[in-house]
PDB file of N, CA and C in Angstrom:
ATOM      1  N   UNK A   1       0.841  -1.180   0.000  1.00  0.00           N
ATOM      2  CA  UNK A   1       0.000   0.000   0.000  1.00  0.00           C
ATOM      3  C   UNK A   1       0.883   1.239   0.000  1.00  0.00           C
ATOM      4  N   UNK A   2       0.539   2.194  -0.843  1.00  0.00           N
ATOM      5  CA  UNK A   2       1.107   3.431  -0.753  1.00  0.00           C
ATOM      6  C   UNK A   2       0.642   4.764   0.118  1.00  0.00           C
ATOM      7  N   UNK A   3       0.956   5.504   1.207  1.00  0.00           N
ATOM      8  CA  UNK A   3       0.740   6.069   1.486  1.00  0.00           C
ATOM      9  C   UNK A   3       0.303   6.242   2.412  1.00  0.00           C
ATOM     10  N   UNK A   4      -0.549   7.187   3.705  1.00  0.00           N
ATOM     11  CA  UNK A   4      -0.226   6.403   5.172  1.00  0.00           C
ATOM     12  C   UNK A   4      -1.181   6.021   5.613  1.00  0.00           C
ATOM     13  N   UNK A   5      -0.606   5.073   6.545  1.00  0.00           N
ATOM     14  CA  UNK A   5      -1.529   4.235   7.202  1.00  0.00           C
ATOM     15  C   UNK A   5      -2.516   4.496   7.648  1.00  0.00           C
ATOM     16  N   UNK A   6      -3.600   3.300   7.448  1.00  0.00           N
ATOM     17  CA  UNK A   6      -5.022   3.155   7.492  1.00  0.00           C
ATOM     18  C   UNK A   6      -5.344   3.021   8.990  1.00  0.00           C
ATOM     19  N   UNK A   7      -5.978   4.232   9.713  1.00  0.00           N
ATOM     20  CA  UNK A   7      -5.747   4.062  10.896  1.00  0.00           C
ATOM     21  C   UNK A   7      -6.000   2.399  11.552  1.00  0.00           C
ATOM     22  N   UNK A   8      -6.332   2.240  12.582  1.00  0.00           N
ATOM     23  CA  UNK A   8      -6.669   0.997  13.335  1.00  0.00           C
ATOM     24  C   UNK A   8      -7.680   1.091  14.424  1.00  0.00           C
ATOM     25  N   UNK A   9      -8.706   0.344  13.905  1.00  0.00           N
ATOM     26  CA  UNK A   9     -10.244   0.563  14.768  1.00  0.00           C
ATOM     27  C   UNK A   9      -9.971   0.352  16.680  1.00  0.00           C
ATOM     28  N   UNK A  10      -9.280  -0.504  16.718  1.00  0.00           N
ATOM     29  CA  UNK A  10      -8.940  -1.296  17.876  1.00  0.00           C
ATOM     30  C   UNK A  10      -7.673   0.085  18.927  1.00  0.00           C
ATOM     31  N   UNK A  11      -7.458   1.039  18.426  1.00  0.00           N
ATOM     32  CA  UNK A  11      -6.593   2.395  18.962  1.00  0.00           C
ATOM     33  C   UNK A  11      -7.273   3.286  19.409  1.00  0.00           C
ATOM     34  N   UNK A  12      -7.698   3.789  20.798  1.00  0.00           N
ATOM     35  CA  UNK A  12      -8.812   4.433  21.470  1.00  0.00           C
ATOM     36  C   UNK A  12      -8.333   6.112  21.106  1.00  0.00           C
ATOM     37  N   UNK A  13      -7.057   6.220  20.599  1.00  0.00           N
ATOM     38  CA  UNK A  13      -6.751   7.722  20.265  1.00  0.00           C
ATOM     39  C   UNK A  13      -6.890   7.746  19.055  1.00  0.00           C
ATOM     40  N   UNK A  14      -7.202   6.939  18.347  1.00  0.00           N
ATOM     41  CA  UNK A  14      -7.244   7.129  16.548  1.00  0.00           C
ATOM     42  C   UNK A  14      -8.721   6.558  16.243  1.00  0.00           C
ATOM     43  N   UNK A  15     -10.243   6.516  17.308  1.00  0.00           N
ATOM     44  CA  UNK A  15     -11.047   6.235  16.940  1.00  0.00           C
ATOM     45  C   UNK A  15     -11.793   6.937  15.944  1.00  0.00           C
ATOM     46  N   UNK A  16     -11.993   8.291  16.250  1.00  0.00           N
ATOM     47  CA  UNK A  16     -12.016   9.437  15.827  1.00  0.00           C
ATOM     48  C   UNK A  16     -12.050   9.532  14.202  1.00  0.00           C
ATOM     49  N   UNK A  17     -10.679   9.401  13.877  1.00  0.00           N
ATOM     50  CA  UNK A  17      -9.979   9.393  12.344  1.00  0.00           C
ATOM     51  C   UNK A  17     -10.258   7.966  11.877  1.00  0.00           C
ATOM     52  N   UNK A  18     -10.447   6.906  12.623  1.00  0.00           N
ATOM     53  CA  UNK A  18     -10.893   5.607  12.012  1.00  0.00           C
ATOM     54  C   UNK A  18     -12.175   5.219  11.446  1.00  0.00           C
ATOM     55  N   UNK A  19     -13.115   6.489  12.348  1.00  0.00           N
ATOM     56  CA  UNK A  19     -14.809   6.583  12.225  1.00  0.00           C
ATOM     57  C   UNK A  19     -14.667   7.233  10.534  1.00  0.00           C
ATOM     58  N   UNK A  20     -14.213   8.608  10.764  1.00  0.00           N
ATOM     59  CA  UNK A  20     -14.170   9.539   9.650  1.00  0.00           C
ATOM     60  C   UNK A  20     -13.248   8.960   8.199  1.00  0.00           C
ATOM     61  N   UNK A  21     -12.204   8.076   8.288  1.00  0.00           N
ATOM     62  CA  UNK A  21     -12.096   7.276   7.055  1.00  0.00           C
ATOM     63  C   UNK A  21     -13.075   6.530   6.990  1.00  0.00           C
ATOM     64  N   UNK A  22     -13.518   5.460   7.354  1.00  0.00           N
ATOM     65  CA  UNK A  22     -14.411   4.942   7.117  1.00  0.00           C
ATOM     66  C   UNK A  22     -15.888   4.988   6.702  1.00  0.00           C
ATOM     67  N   UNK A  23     -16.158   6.519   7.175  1.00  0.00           N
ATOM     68  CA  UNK A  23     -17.430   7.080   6.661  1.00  0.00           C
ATOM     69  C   UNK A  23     -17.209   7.598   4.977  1.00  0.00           C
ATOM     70  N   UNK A  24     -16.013   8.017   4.779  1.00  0.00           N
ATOM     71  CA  UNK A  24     -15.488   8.905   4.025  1.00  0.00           C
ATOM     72  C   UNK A  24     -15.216   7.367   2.538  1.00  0.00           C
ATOM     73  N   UNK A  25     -15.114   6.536   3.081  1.00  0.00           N
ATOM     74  CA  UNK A  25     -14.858   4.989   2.233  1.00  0.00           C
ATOM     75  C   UNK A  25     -16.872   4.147   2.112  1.00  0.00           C
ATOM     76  N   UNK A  26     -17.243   4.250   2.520  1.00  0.00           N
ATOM     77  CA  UNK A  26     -18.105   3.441   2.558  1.00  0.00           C
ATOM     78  C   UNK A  26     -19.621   3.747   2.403  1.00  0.00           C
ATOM     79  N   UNK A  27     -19.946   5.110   3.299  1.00  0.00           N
ATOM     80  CA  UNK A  27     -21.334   5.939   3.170  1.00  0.00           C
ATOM     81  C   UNK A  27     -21.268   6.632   2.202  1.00  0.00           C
ATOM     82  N   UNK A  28     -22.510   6.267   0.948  1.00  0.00           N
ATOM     83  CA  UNK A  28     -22.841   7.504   0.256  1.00  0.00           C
ATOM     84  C   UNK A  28     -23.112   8.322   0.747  1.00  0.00           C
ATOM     85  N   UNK A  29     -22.537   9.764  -0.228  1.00  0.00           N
ATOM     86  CA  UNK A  29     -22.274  10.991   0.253  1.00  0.00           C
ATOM     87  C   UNK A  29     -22.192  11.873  -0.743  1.00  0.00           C
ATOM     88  N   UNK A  30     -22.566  13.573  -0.983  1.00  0.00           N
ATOM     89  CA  UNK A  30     -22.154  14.192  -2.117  1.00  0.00           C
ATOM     90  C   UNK A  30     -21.681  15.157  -1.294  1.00  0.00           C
ATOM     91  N   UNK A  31     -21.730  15.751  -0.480  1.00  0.00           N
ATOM     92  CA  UNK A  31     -21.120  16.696   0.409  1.00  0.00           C
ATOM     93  C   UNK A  31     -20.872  16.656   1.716  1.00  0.00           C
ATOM     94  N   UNK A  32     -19.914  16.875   2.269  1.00  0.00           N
ATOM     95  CA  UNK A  32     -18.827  16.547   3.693  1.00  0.00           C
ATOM     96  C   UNK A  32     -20.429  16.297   4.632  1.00  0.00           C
ATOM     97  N   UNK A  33     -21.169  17.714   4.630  1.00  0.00           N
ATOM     98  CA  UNK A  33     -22.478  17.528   5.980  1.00  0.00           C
ATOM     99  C   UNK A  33     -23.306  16.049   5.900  1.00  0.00           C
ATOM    100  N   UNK A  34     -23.313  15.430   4.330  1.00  0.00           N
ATOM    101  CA  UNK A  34     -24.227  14.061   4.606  1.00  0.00           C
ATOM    102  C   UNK A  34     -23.099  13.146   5.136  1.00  0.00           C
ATOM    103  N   UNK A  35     -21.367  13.282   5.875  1.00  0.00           N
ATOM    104  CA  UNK A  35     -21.104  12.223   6.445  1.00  0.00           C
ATOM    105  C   UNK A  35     -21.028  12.165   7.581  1.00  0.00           C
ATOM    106  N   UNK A  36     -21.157  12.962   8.427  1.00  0.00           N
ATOM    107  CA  UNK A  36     -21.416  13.150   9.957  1.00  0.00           C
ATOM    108  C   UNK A  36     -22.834  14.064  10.076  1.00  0.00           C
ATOM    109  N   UNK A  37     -23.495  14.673   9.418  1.00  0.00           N
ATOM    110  CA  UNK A  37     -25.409  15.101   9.429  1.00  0.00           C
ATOM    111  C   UNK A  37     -25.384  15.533  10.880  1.00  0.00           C
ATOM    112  N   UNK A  38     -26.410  15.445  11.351  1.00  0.00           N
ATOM    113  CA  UNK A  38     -26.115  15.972  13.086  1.00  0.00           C
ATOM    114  C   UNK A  38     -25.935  15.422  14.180  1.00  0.00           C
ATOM    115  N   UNK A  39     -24.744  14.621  14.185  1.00  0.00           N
ATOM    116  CA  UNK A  39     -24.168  13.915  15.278  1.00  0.00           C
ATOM    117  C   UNK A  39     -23.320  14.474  15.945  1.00  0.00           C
ATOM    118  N   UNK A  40     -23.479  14.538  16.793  1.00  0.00           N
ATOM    119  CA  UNK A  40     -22.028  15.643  17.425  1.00  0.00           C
ATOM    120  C   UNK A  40     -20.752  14.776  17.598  1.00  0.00           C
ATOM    121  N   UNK A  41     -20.498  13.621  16.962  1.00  0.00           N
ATOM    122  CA  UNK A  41     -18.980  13.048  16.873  1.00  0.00           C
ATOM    123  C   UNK A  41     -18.604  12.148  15.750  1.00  0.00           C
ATOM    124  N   UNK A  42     -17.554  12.144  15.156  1.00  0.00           N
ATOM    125  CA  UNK A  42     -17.486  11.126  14.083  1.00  0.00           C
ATOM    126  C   UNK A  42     -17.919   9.573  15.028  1.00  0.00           C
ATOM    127  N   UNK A  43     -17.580   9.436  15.825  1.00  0.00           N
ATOM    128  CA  UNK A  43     -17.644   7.941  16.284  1.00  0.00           C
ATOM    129  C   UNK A  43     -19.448   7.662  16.301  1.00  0.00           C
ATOM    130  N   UNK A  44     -20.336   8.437  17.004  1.00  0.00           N
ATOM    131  CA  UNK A  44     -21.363   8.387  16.754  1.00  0.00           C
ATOM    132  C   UNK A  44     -22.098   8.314  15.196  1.00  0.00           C
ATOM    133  N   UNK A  45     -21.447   9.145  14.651  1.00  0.00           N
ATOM    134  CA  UNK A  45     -22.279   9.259  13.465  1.00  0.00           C
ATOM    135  C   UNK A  45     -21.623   7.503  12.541  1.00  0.00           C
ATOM    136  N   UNK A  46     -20.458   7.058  12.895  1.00  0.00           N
ATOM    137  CA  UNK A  46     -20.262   5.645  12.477  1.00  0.00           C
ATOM    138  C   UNK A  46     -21.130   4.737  13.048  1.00  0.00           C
ATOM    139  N   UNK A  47     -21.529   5.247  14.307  1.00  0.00           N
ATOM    140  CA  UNK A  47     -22.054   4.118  14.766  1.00  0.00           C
ATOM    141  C   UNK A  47     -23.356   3.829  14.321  1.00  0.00           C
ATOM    142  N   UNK A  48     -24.347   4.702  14.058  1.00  0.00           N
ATOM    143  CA  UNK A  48     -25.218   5.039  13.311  1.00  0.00           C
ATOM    144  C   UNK A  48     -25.286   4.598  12.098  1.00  0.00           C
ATOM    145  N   UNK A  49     -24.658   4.505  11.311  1.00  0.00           N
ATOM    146  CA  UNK A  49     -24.006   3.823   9.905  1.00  0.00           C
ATOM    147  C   UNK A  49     -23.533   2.637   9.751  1.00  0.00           C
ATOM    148  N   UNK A  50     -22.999   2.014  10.742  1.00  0.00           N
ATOM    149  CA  UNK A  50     -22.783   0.572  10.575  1.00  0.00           C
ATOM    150  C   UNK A  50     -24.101  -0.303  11.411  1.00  0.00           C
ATOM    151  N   UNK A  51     -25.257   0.217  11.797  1.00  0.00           N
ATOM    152  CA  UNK A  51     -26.413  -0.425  11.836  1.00  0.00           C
ATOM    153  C   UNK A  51     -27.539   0.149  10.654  1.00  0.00           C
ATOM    154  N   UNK A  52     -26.783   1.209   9.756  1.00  0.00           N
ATOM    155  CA  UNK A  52     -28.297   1.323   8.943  1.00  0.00           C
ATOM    156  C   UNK A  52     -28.339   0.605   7.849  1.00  0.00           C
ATOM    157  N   UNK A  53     -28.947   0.383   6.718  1.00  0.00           N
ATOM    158  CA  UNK A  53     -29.324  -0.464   5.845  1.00  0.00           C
ATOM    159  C   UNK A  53     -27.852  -0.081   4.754  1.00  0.00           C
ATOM    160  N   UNK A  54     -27.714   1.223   4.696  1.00  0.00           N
ATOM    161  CA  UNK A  54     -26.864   1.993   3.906  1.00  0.00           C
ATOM    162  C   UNK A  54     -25.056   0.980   3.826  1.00  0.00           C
ATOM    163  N   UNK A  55     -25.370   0.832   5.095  1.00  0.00           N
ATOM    164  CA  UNK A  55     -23.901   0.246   5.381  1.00  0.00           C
ATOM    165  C   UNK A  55     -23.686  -1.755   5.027  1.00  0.00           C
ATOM    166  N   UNK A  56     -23.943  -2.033   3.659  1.00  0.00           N
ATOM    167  CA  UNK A  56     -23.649  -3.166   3.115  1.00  0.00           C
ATOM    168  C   UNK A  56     -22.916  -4.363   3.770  1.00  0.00           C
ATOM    169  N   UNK A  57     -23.115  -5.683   3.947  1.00  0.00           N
ATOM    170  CA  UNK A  57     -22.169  -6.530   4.460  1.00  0.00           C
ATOM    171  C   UNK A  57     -21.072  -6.853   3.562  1.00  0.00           C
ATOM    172  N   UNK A  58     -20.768  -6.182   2.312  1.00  0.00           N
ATOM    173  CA  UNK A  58     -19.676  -6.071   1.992  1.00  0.00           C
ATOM    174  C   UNK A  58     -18.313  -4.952   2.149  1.00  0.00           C
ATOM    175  N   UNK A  59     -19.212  -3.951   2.436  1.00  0.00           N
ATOM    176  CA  UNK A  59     -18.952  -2.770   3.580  1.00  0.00           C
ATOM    177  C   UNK A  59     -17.844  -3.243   4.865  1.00  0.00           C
ATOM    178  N   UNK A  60     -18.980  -4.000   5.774  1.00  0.00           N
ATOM    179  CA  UNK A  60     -18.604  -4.418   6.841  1.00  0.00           C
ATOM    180  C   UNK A  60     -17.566  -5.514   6.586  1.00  0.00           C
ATOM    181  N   UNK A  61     -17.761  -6.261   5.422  1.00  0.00           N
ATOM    182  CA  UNK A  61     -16.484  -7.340   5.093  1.00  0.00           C
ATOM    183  C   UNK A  61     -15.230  -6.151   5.099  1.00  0.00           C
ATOM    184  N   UNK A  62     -15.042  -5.706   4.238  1.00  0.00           N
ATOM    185  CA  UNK A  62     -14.168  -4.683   4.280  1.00  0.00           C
ATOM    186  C   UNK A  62     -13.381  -4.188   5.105  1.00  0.00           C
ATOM    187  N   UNK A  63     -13.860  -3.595   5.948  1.00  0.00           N
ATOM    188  CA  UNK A  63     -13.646  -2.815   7.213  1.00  0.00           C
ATOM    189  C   UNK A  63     -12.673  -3.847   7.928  1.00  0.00           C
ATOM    190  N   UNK A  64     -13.434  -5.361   8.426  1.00  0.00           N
ATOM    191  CA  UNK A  64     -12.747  -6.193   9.073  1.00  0.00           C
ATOM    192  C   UNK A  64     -11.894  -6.490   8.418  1.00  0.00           C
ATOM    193  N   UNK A  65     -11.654  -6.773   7.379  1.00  0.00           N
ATOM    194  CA  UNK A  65     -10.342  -7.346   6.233  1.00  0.00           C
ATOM    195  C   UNK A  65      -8.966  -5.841   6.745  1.00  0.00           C
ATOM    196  N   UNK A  66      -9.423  -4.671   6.843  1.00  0.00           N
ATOM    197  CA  UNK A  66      -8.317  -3.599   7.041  1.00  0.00           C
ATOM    198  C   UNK A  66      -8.057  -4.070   8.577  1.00  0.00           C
ATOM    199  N   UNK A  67      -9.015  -4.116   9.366  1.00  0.00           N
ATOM    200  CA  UNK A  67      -8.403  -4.726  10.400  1.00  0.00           C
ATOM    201  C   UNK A  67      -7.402  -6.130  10.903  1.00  0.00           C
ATOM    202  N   UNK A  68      -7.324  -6.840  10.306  1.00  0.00           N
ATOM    203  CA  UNK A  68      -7.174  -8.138   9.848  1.00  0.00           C
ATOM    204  C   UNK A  68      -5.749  -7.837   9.917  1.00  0.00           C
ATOM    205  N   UNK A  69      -5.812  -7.043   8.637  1.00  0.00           N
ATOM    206  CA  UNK A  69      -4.259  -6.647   8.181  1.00  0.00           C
ATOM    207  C   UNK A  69      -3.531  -5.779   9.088  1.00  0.00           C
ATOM    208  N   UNK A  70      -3.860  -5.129   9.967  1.00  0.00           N
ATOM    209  CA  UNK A  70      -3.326  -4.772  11.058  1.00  0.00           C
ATOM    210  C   UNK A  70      -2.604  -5.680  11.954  1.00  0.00           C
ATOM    211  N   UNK A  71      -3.712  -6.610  12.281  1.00  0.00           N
ATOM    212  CA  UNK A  71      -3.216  -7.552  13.582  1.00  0.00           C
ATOM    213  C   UNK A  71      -2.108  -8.776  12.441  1.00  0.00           C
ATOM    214  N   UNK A  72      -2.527  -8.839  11.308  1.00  0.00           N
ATOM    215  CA  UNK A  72      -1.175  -9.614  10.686  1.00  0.00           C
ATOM    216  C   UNK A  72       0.335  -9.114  10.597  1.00  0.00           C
ATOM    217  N   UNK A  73       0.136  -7.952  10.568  1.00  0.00           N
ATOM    218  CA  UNK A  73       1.508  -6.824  10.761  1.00  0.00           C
ATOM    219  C   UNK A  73       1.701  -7.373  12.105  1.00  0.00           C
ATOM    220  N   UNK A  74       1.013  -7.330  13.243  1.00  0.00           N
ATOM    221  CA  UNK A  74       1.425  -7.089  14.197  1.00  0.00           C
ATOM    222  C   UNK A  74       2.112  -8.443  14.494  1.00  0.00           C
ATOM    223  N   UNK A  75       1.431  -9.523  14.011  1.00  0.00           N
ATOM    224  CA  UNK A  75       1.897 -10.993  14.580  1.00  0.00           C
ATOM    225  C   UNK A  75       3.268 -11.136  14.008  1.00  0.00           C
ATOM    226  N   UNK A  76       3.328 -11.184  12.735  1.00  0.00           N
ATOM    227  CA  UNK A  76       4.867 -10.601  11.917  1.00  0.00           C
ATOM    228  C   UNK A  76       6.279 -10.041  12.860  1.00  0.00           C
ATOM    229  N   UNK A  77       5.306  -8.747  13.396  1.00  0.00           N
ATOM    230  CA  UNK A  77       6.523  -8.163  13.692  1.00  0.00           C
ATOM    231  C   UNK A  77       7.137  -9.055  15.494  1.00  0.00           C
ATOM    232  N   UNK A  78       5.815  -9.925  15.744  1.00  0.00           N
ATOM    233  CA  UNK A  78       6.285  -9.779  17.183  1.00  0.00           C
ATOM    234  C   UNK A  78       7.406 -11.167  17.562  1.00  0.00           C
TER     235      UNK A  78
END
């Protein structure tokens, strides 16, 4: 992969930026306000999105596959 890293869902200081890629990858959207609408946090407004219809189980395949590849780095390195 080129370029930087895809945060990691499982990092309580990078939830934040993990919500907001992921909204930014997965929820249709034509302008920034339909990806957080009126939630007062990216993590909320994900959370919201990975129970609505919008959010595909190929979506959700996804998501876990970037995670995946995290914890395979990690086993690698340890």
């Amino acid at each position: 992969m080129i370029g930087p890293a895809l945060p990691r869902r499982d990092r309580p200081s990078l939830r934040a930026k993990y919500c907001r890629l992921m909204l930014i990858f997965f929820k249709p959207w034509r302008n920034v306000e339909d990806l957080r609408e009126d939630h007062p946090s990216w993590s909320e407004a994900f959370d919201v999105f990975l129970h609505s219809p919008a959010c595909t189980q190929t979506a959700k395949t996804l998501m876990r596959n970037m995670q995946v590849f995290h914890e395979c780095k990690d086993s690698r390195d340890e």
